[in-house]
C-alpha atoms as a PDB file:
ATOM      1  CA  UNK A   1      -3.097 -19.912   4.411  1.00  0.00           C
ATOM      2  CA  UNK A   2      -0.295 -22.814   4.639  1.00  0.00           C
ATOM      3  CA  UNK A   3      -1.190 -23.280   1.300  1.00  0.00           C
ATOM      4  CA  UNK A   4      -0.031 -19.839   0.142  1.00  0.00           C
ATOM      5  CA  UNK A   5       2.961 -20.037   2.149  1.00  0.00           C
ATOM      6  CA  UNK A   6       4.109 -22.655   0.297  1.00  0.00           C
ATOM      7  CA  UNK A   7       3.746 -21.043  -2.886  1.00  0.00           C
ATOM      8  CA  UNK A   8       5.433 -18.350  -2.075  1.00  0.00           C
ATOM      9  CA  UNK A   9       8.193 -20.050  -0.575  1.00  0.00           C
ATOM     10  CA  UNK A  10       8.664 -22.947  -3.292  1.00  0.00           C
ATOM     11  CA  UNK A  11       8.239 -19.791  -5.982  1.00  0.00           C
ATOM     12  CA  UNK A  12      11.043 -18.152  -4.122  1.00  0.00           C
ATOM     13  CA  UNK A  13      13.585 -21.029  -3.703  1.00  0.00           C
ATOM     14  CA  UNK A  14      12.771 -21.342  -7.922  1.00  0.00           C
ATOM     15  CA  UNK A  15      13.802 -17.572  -8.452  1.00  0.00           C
ATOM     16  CA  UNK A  16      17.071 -17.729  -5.750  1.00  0.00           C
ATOM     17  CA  UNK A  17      18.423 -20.856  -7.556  1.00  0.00           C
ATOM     18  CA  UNK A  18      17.713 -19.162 -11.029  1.00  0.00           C
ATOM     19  CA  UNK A  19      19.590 -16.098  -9.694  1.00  0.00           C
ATOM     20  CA  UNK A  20      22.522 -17.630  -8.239  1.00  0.00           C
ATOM     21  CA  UNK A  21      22.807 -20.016 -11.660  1.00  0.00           C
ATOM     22  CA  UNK A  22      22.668 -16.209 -13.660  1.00  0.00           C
ATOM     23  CA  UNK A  23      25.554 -14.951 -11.316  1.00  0.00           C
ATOM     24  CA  UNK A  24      27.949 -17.954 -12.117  1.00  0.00           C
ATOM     25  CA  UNK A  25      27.963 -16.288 -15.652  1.00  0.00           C
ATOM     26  CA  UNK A  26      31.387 -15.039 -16.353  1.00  0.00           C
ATOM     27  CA  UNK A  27      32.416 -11.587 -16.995  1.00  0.00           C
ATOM     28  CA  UNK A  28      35.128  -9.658 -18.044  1.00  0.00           C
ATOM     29  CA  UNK A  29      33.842  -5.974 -17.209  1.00  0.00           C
ATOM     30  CA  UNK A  30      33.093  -4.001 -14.133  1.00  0.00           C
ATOM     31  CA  UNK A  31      29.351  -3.971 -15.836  1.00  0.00           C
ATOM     32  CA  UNK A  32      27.102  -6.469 -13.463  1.00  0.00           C
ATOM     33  CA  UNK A  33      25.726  -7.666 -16.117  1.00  0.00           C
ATOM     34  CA  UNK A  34      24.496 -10.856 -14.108  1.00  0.00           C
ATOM     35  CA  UNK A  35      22.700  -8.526 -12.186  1.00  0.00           C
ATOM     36  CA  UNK A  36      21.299  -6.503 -14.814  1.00  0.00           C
ATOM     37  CA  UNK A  37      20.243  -9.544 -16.664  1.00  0.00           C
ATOM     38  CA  UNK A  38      18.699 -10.856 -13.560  1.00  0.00           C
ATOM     39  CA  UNK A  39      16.383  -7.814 -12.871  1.00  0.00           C
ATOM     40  CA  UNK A  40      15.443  -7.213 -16.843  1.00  0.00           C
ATOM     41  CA  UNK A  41      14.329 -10.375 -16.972  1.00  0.00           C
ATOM     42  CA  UNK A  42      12.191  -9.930 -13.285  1.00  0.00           C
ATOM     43  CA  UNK A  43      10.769  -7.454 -14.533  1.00  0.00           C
ATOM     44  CA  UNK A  44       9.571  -8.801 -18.119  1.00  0.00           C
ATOM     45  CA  UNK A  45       8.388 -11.492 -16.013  1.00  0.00           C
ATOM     46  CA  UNK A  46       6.133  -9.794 -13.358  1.00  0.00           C
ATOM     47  CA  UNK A  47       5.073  -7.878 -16.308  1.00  0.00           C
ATOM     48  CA  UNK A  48       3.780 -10.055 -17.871  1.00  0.00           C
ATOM     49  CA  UNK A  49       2.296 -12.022 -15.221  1.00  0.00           C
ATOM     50  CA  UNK A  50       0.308  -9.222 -14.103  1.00  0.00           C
ATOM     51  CA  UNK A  51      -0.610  -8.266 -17.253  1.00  0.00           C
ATOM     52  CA  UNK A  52      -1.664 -12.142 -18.340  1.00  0.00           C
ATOM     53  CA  UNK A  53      -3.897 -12.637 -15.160  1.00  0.00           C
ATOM     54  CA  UNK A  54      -5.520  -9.095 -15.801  1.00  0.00           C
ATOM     55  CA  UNK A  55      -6.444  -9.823 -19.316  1.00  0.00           C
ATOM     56  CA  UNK A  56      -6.945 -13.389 -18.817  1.00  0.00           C
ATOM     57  CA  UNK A  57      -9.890 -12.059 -16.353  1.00  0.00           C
ATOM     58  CA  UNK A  58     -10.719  -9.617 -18.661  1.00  0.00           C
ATOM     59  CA  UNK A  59     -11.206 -12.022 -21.754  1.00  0.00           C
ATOM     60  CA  UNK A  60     -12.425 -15.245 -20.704  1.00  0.00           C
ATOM     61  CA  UNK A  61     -14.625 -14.452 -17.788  1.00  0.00           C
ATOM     62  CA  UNK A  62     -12.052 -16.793 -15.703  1.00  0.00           C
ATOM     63  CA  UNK A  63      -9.546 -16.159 -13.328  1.00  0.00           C
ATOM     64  CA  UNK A  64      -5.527 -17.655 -12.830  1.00  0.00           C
ATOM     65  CA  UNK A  65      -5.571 -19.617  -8.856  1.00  0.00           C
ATOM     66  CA  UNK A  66      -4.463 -17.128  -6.356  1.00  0.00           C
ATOM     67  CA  UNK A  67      -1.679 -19.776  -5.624  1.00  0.00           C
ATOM     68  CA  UNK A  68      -0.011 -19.995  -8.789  1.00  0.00           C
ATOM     69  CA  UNK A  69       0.147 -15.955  -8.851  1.00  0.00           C
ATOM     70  CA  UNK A  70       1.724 -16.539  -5.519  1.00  0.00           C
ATOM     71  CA  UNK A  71       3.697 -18.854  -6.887  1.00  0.00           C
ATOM     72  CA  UNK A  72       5.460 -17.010  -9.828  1.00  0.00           C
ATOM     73  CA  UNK A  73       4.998 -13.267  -9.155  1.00  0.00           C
ATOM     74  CA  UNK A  74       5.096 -13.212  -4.817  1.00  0.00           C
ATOM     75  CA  UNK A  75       7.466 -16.083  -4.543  1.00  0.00           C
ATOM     76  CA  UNK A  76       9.771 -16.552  -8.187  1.00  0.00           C
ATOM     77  CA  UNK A  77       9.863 -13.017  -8.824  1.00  0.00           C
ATOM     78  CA  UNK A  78      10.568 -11.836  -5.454  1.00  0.00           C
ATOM     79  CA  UNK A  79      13.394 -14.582  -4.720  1.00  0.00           C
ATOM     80  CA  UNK A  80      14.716 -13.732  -8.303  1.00  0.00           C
ATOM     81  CA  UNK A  81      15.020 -10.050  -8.633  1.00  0.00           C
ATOM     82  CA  UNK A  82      17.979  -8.456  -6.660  1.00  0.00           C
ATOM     83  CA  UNK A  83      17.283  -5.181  -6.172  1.00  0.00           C
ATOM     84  CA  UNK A  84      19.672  -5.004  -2.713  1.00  0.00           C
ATOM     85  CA  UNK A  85      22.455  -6.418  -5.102  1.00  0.00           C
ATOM     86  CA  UNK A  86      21.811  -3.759  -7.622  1.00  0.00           C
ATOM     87  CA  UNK A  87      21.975  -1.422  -4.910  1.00  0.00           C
ATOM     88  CA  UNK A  88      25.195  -2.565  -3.234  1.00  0.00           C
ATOM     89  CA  UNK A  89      26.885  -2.781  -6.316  1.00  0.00           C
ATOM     90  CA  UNK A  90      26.012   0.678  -7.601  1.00  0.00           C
ATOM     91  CA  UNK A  91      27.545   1.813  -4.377  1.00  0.00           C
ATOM     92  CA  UNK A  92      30.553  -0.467  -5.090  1.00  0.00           C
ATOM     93  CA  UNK A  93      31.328   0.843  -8.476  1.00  0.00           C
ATOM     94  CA  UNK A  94      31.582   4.295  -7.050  1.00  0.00           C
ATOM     95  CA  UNK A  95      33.800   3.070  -4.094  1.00  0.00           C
ATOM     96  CA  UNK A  96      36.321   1.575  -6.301  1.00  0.00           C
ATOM     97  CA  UNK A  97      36.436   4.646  -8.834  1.00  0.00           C
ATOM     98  CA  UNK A  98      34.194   3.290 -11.727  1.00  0.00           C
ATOM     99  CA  UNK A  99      32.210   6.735 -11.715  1.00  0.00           C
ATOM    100  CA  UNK A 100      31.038   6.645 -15.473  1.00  0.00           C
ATOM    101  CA  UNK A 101      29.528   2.734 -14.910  1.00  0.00           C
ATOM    102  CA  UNK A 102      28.335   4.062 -11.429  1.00  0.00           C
ATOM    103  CA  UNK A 103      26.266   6.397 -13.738  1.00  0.00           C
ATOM    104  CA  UNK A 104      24.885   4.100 -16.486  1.00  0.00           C
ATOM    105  CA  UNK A 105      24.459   1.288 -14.292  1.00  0.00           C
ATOM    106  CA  UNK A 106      21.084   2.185 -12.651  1.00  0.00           C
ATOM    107  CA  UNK A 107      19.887   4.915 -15.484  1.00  0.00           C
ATOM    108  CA  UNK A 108      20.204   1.386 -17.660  1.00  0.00           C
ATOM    109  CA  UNK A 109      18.526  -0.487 -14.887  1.00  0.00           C
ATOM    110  CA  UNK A 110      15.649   2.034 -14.265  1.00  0.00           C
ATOM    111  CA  UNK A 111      15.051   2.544 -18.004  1.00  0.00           C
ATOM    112  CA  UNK A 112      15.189  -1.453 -19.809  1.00  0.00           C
ATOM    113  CA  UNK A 113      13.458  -2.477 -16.056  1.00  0.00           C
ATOM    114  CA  UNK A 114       9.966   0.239 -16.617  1.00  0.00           C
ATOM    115  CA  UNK A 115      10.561  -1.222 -20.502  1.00  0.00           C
ATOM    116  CA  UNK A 116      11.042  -4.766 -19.880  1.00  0.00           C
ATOM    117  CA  UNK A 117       7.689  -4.593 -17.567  1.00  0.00           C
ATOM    118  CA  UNK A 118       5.881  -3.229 -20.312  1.00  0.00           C
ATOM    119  CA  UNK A 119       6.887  -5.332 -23.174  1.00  0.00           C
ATOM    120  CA  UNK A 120       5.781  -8.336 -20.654  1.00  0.00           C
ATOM    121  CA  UNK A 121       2.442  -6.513 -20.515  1.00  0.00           C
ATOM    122  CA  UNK A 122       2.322  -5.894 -24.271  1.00  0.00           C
ATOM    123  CA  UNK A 123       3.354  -9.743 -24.438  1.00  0.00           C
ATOM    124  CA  UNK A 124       0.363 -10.884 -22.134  1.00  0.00           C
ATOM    125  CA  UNK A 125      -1.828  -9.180 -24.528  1.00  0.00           C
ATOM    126  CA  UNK A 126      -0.361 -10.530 -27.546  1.00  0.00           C
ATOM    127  CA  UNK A 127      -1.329 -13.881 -26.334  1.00  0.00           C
ATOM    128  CA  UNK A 128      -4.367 -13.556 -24.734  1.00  0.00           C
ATOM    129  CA  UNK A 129      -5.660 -11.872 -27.810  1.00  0.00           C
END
């Protein structure tokens, strides 16, 4: 069980430090992109995770160690996706007037986020084969 904790945790401290590098980004717009970039690219990811261990059962008879899934989808994934950041600044963009980006912010967020997931799972298949 220690084990797993420390996959989770090590995964985690990978995805925070990944996140906070993505935020230095500069931008010019009231767009997060950093933000946006950050959970696209989560979600590809645990996409295609999932999807890879699934088919990687599926296909070879085998399975990926419990610990690295802990490792990259539990721990990287969940210390690198920000979805109380996306939250707080959708809120934020409405509090300082930006009512139009307020709007397309999360639509853009929900929509490439369900997309990016399943191009990681059409990925995952890809490779497996």
């Amino acid at each position: 069980m220690y084990k797993n904790i420390v996959c989770v945790a090590s995964g985690g401290a990978m995805g925070a430090v990944l996140r906070y590098c993505i935020s230095l980004i500069p931008s010019d717009t009231d767009f997060p992109f950093q933000t946006f970039i950050t959970n696209i690219t989560g979600a590809l990811a645990i996409g295609f995770i999932t999807a890879f261990a699934v088919l990687y059962a599926e296909r070879t008879a085998g399975k990926i160690p419990i610990r690295l899934l802990l490792l990259f989808k539990t721990g990287f994934c969940g210390g690198f996706t920000t979805f109380s950041t996306f939250a707080l600044e959708t809120v934020t963009l409405f509090e300082k007037g930006y009512r139009n980006t307020g709007f397309i912010y999360p639509i853009m967020s929900l929509l490439a986020g369900v997309g990016a997931v399943m191009l990681g799972e059409f990925l995952a298949d890809l490779i497996i084969g």
